[in-house]
Protein backbone atom coordinates (compact mmCIF):
# COMPACT_ATOMS: atom_id res chain seq x y z
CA UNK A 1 25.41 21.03 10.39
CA UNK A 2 25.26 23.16 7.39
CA UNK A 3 24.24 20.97 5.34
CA UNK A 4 22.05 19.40 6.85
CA UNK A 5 20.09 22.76 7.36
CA UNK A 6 20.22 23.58 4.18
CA UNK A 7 19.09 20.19 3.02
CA UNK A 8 16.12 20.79 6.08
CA UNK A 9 15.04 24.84 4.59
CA UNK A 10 14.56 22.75 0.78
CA UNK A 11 12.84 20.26 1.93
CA UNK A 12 10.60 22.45 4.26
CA UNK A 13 9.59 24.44 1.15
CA UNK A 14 8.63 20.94 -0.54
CA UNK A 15 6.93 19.35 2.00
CA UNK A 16 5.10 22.41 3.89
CA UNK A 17 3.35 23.47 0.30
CA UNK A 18 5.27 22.65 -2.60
CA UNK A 19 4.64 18.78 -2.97
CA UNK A 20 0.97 19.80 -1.89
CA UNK A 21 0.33 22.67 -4.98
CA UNK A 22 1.85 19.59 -7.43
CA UNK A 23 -0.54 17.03 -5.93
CA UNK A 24 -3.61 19.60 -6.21
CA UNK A 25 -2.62 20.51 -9.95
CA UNK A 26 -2.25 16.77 -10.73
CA UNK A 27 -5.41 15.94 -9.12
CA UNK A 28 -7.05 18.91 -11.49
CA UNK A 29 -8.59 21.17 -8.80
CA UNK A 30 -6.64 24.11 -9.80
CA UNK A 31 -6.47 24.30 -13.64
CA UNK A 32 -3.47 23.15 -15.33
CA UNK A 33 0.01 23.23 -15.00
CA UNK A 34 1.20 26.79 -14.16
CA UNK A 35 4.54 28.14 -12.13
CA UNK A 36 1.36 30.94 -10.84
CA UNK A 37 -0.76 27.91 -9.96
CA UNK A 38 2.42 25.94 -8.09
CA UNK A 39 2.65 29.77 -5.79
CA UNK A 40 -0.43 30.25 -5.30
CA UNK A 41 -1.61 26.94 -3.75
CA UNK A 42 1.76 27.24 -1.72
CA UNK A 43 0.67 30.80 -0.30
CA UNK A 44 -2.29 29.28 1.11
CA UNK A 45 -0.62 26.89 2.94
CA UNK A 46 -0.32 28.15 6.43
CA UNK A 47 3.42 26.25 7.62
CA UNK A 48 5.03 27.43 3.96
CA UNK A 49 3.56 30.81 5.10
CA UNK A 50 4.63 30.83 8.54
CA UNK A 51 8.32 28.89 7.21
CA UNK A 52 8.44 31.93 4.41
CA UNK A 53 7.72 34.74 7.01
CA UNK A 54 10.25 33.42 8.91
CA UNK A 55 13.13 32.96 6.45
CA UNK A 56 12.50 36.64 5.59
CA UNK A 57 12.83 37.76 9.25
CA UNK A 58 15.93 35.71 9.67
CA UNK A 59 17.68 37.28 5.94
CA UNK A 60 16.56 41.16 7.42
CA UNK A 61 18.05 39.74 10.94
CA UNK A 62 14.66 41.20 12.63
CA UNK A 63 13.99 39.11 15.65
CA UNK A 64 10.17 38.52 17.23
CA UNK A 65 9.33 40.26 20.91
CA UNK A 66 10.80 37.69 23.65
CA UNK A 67 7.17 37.12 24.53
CA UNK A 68 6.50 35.88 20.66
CA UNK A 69 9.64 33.57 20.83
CA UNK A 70 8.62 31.85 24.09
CA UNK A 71 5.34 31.36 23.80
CA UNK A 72 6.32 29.34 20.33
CA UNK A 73 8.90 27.22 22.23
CA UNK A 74 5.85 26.19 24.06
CA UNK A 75 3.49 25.92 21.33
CA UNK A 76 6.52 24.17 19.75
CA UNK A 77 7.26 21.48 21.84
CA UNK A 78 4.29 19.92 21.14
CA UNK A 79 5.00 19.70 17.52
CA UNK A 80 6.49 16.20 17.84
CA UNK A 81 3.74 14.68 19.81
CA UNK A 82 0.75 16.06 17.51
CA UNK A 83 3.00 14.83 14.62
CA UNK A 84 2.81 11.16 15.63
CA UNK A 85 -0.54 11.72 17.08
CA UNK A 86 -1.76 12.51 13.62
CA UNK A 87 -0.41 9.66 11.91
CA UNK A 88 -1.89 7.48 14.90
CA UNK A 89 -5.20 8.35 14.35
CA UNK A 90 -4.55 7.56 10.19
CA UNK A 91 -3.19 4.34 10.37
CA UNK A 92 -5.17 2.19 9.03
CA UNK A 93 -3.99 -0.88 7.53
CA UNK A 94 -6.70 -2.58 5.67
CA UNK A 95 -4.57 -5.65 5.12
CA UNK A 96 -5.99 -5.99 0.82
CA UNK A 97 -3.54 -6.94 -1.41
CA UNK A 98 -3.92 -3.51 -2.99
CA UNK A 99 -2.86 -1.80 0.24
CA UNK A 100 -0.50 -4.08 0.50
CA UNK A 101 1.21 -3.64 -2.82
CA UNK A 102 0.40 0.27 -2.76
CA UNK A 103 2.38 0.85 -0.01
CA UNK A 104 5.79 -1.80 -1.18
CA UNK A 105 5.33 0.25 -4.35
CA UNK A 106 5.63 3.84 -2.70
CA UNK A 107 8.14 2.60 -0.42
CA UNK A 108 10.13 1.07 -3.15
CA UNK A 109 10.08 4.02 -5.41
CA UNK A 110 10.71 6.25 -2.18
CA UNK A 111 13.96 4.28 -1.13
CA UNK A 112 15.31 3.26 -4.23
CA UNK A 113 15.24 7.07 -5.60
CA UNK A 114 16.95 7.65 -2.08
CA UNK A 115 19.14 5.25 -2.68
CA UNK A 116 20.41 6.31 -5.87
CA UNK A 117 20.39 9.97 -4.13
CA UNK A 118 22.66 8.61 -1.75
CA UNK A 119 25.15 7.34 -4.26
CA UNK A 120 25.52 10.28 -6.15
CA UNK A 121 26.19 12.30 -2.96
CA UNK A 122 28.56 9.68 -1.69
CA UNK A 123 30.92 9.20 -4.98
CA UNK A 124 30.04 12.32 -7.63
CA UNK A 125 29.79 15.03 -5.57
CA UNK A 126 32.90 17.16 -5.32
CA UNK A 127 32.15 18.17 -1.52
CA UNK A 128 34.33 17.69 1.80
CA UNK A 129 33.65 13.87 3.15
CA UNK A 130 31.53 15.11 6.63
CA UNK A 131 28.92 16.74 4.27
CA UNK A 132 28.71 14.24 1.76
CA UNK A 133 28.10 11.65 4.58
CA UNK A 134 25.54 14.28 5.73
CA UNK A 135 23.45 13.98 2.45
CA UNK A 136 23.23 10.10 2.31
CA UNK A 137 21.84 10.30 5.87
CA UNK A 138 19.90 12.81 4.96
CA UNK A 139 18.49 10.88 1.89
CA UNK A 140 17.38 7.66 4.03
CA UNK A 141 14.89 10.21 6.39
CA UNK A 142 11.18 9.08 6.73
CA UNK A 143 8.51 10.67 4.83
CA UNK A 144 7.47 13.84 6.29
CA UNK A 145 4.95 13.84 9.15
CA UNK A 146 2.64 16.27 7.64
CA UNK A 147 1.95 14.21 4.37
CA UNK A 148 -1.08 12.08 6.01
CA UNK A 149 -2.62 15.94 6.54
CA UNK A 150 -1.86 17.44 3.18
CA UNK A 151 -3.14 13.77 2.00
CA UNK A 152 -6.60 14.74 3.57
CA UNK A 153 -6.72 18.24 2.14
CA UNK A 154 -6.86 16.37 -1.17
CA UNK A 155 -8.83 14.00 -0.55
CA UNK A 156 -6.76 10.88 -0.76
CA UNK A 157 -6.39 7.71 1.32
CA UNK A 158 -5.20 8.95 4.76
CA UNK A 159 -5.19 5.77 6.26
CA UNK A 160 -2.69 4.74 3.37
CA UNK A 161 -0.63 7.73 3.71
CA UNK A 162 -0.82 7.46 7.66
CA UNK A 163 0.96 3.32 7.44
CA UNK A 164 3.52 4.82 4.98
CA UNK A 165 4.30 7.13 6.50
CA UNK A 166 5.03 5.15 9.53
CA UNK A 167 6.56 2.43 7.96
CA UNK A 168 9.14 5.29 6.57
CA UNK A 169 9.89 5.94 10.64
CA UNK A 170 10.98 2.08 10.79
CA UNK A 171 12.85 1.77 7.32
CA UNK A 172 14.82 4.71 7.74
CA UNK A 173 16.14 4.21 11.00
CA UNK A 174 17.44 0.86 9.44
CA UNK A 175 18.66 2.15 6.93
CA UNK A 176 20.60 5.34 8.39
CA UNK A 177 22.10 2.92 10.77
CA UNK A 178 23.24 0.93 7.93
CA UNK A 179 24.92 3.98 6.18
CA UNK A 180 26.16 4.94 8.88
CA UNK A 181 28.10 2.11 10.30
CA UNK A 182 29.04 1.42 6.16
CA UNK A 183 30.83 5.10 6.20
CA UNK A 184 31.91 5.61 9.40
């Protein structure tokens, strides 16, 4: 469990602003390459904001009125509906052999870098067993479902992001159960 929230707080700060700031510098919007450009463009993200706020809180041990709290576990447990919703509305397959071979690309890159991930946790790593298993699952999770949105904010083929995104959903529960009945 530990690791596996730690592995979840880093890759909140990449996915909820940090892979967006990269794309928006790449894409030339925001001047060059700067560490003051990268924070920036993640401050103005409004889940790295709300994620940040609330990583403070928890290091200072504050906690939110009761009212705050519960009205969020409402608010909340819609999350995973709009989430597919989103990428419902995106998908669009096109069926061109550029789509096509956009989206093998992107998912090849994507698993075989995850795949190599998941090696190095499995035999360098000089961790207990449990969290080392931990990381390879970890490293076989689908794409996160707020790239199609950060996709739009820049721009960029939704509709593209949107089918990787769910063909990420399929792959990696394939390949988690794989890893998971090779370790355990």
């Amino acid at each position: 469990m530990a690791a596996t929230s730690l592995f979840d707080t880093g890759n909140a700060f990449v996915c909820l602003g940090g892979s967006y700031s990269l794309a928006v510098i790449a894409k030339g919007e925001k001047g060059g390459f700067s560490v003051r450009n990268i924070v920036r463009t993640m401050l103005r993200s409004v889940p790295f904001d709300t994620y940040l706020f609330m990583t403070i809180l928890s290091l200072l041990h504050w906690r939110l009125p009761e009212c705050v709290v519960n009205f969020s576990g409402i608010v909340g447990g819609a999350n995973s509906f709009m989430a597919m919703l989103m990428i419902g509305v995106g998908f669009k397959v096109s069926g061109s052999r550029s789509q096509t071979g956009r989206i093998v690309k992107t998912l090849g890159i994507r698993y075989g870098v995850s795949a190599a991930l998941a090696a190095v946790y499995m035999f360098l790593l000089p961790i207990g067993l449990e969290y080392r298993q931990a990381l390879v699952i970890l490293a076989f999770s689908p794409i996160a479902s707020s790239s199609p949105a950060y996709t739009g904010l820049i721009e960029g083929d939704v509709g593209l992001a949107s089918a990787i995104n769910s063909l990420s959903i399929v792959i990696s529960l394939v390949l988690i159960t794989g890893a998971l009945l090779l370790m355990l």
